[in-house]
Protein backbone atom coordinates (compact mmCIF):
# COMPACT_ATOMS: atom_id res chain seq x y z
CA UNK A 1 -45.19 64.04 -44.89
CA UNK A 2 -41.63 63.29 -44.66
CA UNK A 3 -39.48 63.43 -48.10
CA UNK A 4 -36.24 63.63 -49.62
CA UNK A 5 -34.81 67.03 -50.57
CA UNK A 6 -31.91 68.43 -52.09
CA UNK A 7 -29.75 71.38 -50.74
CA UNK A 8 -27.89 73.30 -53.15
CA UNK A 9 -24.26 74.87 -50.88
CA UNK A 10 -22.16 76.90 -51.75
CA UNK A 11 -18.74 75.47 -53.22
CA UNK A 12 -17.01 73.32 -50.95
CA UNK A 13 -19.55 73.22 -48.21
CA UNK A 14 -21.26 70.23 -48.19
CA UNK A 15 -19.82 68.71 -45.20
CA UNK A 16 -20.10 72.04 -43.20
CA UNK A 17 -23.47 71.98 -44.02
CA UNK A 18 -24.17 68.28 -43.17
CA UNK A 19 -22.77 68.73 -39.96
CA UNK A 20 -24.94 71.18 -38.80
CA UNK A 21 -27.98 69.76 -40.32
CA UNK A 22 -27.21 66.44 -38.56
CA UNK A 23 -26.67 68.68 -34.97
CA UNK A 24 -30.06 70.33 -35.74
CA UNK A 25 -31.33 66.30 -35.69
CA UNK A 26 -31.78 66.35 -39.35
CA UNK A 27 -31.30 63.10 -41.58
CA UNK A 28 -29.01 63.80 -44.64
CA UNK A 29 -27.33 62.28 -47.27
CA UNK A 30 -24.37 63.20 -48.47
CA UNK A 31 -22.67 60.67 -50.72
CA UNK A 32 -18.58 60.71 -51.03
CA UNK A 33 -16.52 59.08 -52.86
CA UNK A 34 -13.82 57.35 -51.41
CA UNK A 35 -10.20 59.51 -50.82
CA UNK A 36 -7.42 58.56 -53.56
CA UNK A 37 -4.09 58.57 -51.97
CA UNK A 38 -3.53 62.03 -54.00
CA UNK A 39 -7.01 64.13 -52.18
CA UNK A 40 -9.15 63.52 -49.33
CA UNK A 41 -12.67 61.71 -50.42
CA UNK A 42 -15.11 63.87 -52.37
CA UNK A 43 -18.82 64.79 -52.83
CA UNK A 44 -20.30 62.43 -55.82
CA UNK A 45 -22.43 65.46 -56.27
CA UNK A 46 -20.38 68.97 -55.79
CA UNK A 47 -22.44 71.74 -53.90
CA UNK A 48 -25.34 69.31 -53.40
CA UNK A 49 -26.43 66.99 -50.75
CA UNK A 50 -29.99 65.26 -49.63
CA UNK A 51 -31.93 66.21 -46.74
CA UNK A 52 -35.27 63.90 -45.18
CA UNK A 53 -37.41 65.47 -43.30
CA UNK A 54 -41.45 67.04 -43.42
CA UNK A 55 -40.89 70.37 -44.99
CA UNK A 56 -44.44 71.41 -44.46
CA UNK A 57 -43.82 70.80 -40.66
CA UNK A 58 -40.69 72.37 -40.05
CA UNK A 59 -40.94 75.36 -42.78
CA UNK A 60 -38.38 75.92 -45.41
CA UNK A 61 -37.07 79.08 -43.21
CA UNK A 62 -35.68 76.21 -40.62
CA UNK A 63 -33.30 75.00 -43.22
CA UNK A 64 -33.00 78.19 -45.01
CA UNK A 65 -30.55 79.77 -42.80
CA UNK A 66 -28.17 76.78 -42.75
CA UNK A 67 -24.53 78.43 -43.02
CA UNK A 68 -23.07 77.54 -45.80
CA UNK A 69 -26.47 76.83 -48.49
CA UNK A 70 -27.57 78.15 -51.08
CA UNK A 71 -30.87 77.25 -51.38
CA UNK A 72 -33.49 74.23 -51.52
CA UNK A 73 -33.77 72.93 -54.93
CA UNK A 74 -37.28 73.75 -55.83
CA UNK A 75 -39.98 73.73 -58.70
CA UNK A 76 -42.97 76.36 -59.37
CA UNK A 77 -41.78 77.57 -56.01
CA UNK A 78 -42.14 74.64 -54.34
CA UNK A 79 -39.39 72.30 -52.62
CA UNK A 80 -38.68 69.44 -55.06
CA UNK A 81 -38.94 66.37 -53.29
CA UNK A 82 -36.56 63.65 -54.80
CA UNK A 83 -38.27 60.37 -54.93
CA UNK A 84 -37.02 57.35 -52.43
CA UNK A 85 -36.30 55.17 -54.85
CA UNK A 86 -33.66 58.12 -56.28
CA UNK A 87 -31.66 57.74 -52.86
CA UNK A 88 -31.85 53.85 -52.84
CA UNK A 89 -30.30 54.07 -56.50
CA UNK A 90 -27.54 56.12 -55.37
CA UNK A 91 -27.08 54.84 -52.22
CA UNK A 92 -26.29 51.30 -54.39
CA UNK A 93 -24.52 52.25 -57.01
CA UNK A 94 -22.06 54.29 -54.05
CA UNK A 95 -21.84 50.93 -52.63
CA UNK A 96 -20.43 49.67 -56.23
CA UNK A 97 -17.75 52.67 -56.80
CA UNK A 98 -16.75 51.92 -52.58
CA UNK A 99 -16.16 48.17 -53.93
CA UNK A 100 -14.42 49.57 -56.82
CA UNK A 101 -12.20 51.53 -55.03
CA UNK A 102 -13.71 54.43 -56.49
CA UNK A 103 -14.67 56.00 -59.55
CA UNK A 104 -12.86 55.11 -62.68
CA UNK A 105 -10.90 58.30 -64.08
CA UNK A 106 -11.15 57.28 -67.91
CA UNK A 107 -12.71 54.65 -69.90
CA UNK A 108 -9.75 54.86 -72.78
CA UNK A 109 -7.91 51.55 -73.10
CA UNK A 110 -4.43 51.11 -74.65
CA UNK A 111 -4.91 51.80 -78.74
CA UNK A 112 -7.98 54.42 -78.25
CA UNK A 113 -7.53 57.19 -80.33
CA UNK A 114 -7.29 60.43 -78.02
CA UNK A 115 -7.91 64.27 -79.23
CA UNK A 116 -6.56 66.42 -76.26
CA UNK A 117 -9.04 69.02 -75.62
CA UNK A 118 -7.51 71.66 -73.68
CA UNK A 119 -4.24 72.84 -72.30
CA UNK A 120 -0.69 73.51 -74.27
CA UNK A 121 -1.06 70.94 -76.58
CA UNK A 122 -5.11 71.32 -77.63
CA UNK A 123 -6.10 69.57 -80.82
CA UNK A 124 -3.11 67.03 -81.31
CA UNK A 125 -4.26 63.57 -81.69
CA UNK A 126 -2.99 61.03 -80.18
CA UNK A 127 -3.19 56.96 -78.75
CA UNK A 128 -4.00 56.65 -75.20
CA UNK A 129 -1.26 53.66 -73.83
CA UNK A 130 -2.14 54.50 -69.78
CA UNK A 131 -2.39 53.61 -67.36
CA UNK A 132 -5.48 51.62 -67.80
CA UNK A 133 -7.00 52.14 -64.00
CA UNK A 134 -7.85 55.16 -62.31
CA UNK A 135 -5.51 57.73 -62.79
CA UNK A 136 -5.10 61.72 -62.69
CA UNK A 137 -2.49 61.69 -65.66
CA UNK A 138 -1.89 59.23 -68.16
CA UNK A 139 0.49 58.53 -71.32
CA UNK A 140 -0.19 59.56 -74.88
CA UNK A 141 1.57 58.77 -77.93
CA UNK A 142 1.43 61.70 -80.55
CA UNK A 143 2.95 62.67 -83.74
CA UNK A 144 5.28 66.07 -83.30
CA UNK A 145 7.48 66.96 -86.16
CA UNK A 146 7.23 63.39 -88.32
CA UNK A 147 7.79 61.59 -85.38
CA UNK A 148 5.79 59.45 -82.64
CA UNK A 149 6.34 60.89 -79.03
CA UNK A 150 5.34 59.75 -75.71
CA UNK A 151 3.34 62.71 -73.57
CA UNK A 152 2.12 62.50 -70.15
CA UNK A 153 -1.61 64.83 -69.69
CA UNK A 154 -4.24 64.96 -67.66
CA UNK A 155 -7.02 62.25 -68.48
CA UNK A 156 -9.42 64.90 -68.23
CA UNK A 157 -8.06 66.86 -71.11
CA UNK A 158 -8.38 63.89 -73.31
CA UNK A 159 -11.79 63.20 -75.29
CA UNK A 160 -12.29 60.22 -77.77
CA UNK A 161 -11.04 60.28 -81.33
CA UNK A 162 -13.71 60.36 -84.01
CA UNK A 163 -14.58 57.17 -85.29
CA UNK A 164 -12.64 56.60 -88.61
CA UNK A 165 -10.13 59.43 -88.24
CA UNK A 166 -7.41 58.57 -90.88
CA UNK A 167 -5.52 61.76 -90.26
CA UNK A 168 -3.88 60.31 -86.76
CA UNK A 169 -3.46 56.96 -87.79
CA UNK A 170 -3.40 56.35 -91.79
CA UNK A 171 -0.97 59.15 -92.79
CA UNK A 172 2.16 57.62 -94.18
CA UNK A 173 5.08 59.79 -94.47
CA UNK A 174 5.62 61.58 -97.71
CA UNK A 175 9.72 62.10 -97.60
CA UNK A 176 12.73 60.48 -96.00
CA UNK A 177 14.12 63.96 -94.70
CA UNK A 178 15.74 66.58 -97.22
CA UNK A 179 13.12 65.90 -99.68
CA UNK A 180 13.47 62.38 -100.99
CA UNK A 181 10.09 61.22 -101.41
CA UNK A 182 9.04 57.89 -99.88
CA UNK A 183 7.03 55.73 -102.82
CA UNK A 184 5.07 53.09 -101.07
CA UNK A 185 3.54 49.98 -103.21
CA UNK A 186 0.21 48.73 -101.73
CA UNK A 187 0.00 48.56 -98.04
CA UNK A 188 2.50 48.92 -95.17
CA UNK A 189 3.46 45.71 -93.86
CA UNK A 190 2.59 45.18 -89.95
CA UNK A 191 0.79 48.72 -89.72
CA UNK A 192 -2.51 48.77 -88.14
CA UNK A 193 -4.19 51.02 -86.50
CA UNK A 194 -2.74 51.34 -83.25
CA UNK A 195 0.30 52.63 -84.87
CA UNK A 196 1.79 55.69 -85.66
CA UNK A 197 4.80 54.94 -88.09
C-alpha cells in the first residue's frame, strides 16, 4: 500500500536527493522555504524530505542506495510511514509562511527584554528595538559601563528575558561619577520599564 515516508540525507542534500528520486519516477516532498534576498530558499526540514510510494513493493534497497541519504526513518526496524494528514498539515501551513513571505526570524517586539546567549557579548541583557520583521541581525540596547548602548547581533543569539528581571531594567544608578552618591526619593519620574536610565 502506498504511504508517506521520510528520508533522512546527508547535510545539504536534499535537493540532490529529490532530484534523483523524482528521475527514478518517485513522488516526493520536499518543502522550502522561500529565498531571502541574503540566501537561496531553504529546506523547512534540514537533511529530511518525504517520499510516497509502496515500500513493500519496491523494497527499501530501491531507495536505499539513493546518493546522497542517509537512511529511511524507521521504527522496530520498520519504515515509519508518516500519516497523510501530516503532509496536508505541512503542505498548508508552507502555503501560510509562502504568503508571509517566509518565516519570521524573531518574535521580540520593541521593549522585550533580550539575554544574548552566545557570542562576544554572552549574558548581557538587553531591550530588543529591531527591526520588528524578519531579519538576520537586529538592534539591542544594553547597559556597558553605566551607560545605555545601542548593539547590532544576530537574532538568533538573543533568547527572552526572564519574566520580572529587575537587574536589566530597575537598577538605578548608585553615583554621579567620582563617587558622589545619587539619593533618589520615591520613584523615578517617566521611568518604566522599557528604559534603561
Amino acid at each position: 500500500m502506498e504511504a508517506w515516508y521520510a528520508l533522512h540525507t546527508k547535510p545539504q542534500s536534499e535537493v540532490q536527493v529529490h532530484r534523483a528520486l523524482v528521475a527514478r519516477g518517485f513522488e516526493t516532498y520536499l518543502p522550502m522555504l522561500p529565498p531571502r534576498k541574503e540566501r537561496h530558499a531553504q529546506p523547512l526540514f534540514p537533511a529530511y524530505l518525504f517520499v510516497h510510494c509502496d515500500m513493500e513493493a519496491i523494497g527499501i534497497a530501491n531507495l536505499q542506495w539513493i546518493p546522497g541519504l542517509r537512511r529511511i526513518l524507521a521504527f522496530a526496524g520498520r519504515p515509519a510511514v508518516v500519516p497523510d494528514e501530516a503532509i496536508s498539515l505541512i503542505r498548508s501551513k508552507m502555503a501560510e509562511i509562502d504568503a508571509d513571505g517566509g518565516l519570521p526570524r524573531h518574535h521580540f517586539k520593541s521593549g522585550d527584554g533580550v539575554v544574548i546567549e552566545r557570542g562576544a557579548l554572552s549574558g548581557m541583557r538587553g531591550i530588543f528595538q529591531g527591526p520588528a520583521g524578519p531579519a538576520e541581525r537586529v538592534q539591542i540596547l544594553i547597559r556597558f559601563l553605566g551607560q545605555a548602548n545601542r548593539a547590532e547581533v544576530s537574532v538568533d543569539d538573543l533568547v527572552a528575558a526572564p519574566d520580572g528581571d529587575p537587574e536589566m531594567f530597575n537598577r538605578r544608578r548608585g553615583t554621579r561619577g567620582h563617587g558622589r552618591r545619587v539619593h533618589y526619593q520615591g520613584r523615578m519620574p517617566g521611568r518604566d520599564a522599557n528604559t534603561l536610565d
